[in-house]
C-alpha atoms as a PDB file:
ATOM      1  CA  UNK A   1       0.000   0.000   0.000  1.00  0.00           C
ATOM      2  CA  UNK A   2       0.861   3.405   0.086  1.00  0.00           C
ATOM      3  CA  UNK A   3       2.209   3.687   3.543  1.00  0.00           C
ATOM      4  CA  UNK A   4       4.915   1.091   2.974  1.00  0.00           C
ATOM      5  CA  UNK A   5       6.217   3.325  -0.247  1.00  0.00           C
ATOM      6  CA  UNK A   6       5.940   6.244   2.079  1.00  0.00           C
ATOM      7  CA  UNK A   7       7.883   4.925   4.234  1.00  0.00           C
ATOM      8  CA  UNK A   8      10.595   3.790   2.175  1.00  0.00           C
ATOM      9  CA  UNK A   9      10.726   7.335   0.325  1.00  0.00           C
ATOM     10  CA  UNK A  10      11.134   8.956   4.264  1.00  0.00           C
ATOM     11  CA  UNK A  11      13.321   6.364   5.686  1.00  0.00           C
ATOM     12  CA  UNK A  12      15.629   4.042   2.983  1.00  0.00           C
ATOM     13  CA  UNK A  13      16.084   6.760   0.193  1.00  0.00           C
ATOM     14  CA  UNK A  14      15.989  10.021   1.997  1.00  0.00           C
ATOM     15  CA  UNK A  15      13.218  11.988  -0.105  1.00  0.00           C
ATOM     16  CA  UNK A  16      12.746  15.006   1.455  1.00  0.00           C
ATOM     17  CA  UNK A  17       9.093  16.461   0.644  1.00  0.00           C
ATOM     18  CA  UNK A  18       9.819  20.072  -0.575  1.00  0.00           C
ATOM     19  CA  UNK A  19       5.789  20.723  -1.341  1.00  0.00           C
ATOM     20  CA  UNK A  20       2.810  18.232  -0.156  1.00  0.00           C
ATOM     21  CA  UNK A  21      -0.981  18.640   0.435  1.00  0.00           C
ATOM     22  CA  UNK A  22      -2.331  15.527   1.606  1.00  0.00           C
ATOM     23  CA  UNK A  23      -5.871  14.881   2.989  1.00  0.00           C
ATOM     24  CA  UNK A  24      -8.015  11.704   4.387  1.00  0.00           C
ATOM     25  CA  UNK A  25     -11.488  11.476   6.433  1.00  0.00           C
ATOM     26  CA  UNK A  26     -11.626  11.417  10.447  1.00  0.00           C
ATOM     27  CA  UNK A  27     -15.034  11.505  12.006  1.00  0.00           C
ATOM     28  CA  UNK A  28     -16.459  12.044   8.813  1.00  0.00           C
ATOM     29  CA  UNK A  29     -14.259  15.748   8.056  1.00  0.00           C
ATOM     30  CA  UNK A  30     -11.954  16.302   5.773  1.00  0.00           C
ATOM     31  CA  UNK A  31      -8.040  16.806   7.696  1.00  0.00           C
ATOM     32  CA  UNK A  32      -5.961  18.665   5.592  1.00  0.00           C
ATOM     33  CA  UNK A  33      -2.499  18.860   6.228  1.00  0.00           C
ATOM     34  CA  UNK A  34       0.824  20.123   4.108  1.00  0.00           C
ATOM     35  CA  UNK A  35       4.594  20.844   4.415  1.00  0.00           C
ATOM     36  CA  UNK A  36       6.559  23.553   2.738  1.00  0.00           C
ATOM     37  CA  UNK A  37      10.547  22.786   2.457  1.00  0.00           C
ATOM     38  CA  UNK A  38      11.793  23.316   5.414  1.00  0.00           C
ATOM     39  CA  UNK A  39       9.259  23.952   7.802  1.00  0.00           C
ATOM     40  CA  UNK A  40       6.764  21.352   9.897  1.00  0.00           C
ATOM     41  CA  UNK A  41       3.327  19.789   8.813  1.00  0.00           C
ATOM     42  CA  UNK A  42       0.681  22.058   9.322  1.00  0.00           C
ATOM     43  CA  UNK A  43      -2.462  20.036  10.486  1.00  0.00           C
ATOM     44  CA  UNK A  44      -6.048  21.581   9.830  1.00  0.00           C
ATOM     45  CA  UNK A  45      -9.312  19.804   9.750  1.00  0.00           C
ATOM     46  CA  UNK A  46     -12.902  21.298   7.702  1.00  0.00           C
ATOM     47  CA  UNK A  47     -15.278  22.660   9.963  1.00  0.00           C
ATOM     48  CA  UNK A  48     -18.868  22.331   9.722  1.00  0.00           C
ATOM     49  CA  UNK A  49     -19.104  25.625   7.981  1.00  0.00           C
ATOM     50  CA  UNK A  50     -16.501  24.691   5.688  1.00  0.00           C
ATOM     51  CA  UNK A  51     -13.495  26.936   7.338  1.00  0.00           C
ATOM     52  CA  UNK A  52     -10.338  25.307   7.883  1.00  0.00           C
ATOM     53  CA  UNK A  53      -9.597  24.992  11.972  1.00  0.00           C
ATOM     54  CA  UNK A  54      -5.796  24.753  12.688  1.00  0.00           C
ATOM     55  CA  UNK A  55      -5.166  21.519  14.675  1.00  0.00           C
ATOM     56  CA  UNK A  56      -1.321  21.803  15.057  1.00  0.00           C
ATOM     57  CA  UNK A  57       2.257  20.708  13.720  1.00  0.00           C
ATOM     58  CA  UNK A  58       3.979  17.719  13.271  1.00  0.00           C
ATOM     59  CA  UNK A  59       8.088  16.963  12.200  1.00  0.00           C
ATOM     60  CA  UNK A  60       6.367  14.262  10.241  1.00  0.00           C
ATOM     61  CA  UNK A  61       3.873  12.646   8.274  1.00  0.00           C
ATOM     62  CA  UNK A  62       0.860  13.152  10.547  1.00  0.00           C
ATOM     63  CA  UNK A  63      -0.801  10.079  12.288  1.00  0.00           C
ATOM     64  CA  UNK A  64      -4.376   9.372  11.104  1.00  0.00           C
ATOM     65  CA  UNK A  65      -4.829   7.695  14.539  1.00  0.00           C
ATOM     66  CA  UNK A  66      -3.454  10.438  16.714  1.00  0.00           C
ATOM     67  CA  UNK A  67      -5.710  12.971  14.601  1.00  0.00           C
ATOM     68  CA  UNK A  68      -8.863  11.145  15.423  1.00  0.00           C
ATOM     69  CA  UNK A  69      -7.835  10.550  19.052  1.00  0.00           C
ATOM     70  CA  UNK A  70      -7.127  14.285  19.071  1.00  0.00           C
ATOM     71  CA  UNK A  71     -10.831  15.092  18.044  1.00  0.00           C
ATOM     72  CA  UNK A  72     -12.049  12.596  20.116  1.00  0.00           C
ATOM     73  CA  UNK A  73     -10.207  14.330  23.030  1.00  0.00           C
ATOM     74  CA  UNK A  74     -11.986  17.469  22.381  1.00  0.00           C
ATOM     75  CA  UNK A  75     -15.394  16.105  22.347  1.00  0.00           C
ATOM     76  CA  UNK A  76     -15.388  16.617  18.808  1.00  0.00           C
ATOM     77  CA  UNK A  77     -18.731  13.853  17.498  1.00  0.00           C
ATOM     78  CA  UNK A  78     -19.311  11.919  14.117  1.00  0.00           C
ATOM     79  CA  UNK A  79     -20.175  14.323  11.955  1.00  0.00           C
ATOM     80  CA  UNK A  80     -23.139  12.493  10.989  1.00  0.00           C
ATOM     81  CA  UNK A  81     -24.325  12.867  14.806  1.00  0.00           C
ATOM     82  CA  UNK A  82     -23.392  17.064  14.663  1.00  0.00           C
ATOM     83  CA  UNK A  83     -25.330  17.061  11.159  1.00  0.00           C
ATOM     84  CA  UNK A  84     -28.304  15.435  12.975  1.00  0.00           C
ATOM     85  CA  UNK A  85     -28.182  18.456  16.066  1.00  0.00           C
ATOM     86  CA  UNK A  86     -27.231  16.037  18.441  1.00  0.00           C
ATOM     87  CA  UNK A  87     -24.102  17.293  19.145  1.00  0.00           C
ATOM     88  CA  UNK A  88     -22.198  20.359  19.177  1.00  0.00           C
ATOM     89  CA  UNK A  89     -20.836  21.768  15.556  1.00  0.00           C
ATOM     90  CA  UNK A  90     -17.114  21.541  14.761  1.00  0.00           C
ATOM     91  CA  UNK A  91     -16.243  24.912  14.647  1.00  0.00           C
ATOM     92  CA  UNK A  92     -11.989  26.737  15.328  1.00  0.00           C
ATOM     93  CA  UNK A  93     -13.443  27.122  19.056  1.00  0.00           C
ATOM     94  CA  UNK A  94     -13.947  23.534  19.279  1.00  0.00           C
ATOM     95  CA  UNK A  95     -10.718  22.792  19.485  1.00  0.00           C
ATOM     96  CA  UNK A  96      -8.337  23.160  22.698  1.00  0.00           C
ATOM     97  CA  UNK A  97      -6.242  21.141  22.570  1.00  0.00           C
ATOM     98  CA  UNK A  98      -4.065  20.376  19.734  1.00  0.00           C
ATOM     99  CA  UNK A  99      -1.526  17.999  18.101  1.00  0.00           C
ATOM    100  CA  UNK A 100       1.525  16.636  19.513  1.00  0.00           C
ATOM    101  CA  UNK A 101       4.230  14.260  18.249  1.00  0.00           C
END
């Protein structure tokens, strides 16, 4: 899969990302996250209202399940379950607490 190629392009070759936007699905919103030669990951996830919320910074590749444990720790719900009014929207003031490596 892709992971293992990732992996080898970090770890066995060397390649250095000098540009990358990557995104994948946690709790049904979009994370977003990108590196710009030479600075860190930049983590953001799509709130409810479609603005981008800043979830942190990461040396590398950010961690799909750190990211969802992350929302999880700020009581951030399914998005199916905030789209239904049971639970709170995911908006920038949702978040508190915010990535670590």
């Amino acid at each position: 899969g892709k992971a293992k190629f990732v992996k080898m392009l970090d770890e066995e070759i060397g390649f250095v990302d000098t540009f990358s936007l990557q995104s994948f699905v946690v709790r049904g919103s979009e994370v977003k996250y990108y590196k710009t030669y030479p600075f860190d990951w930049r983590i953001f996830v799509v709130g409810d209202e479609g603005e981008d919320i800043y979830l942190g910074e990461s040396k590398a590749r950010p961690d799909y399940n750190k990211i969802d444990a992350l929302l999880e720790e700020n009581g951030v719900a399914l998005k199916y379950v905030r789209d239904l009014g049971s639970k709170a929207k995911l908006t920038k003031d949702s978040i508190s607490t915010f990535y670590k490596e």
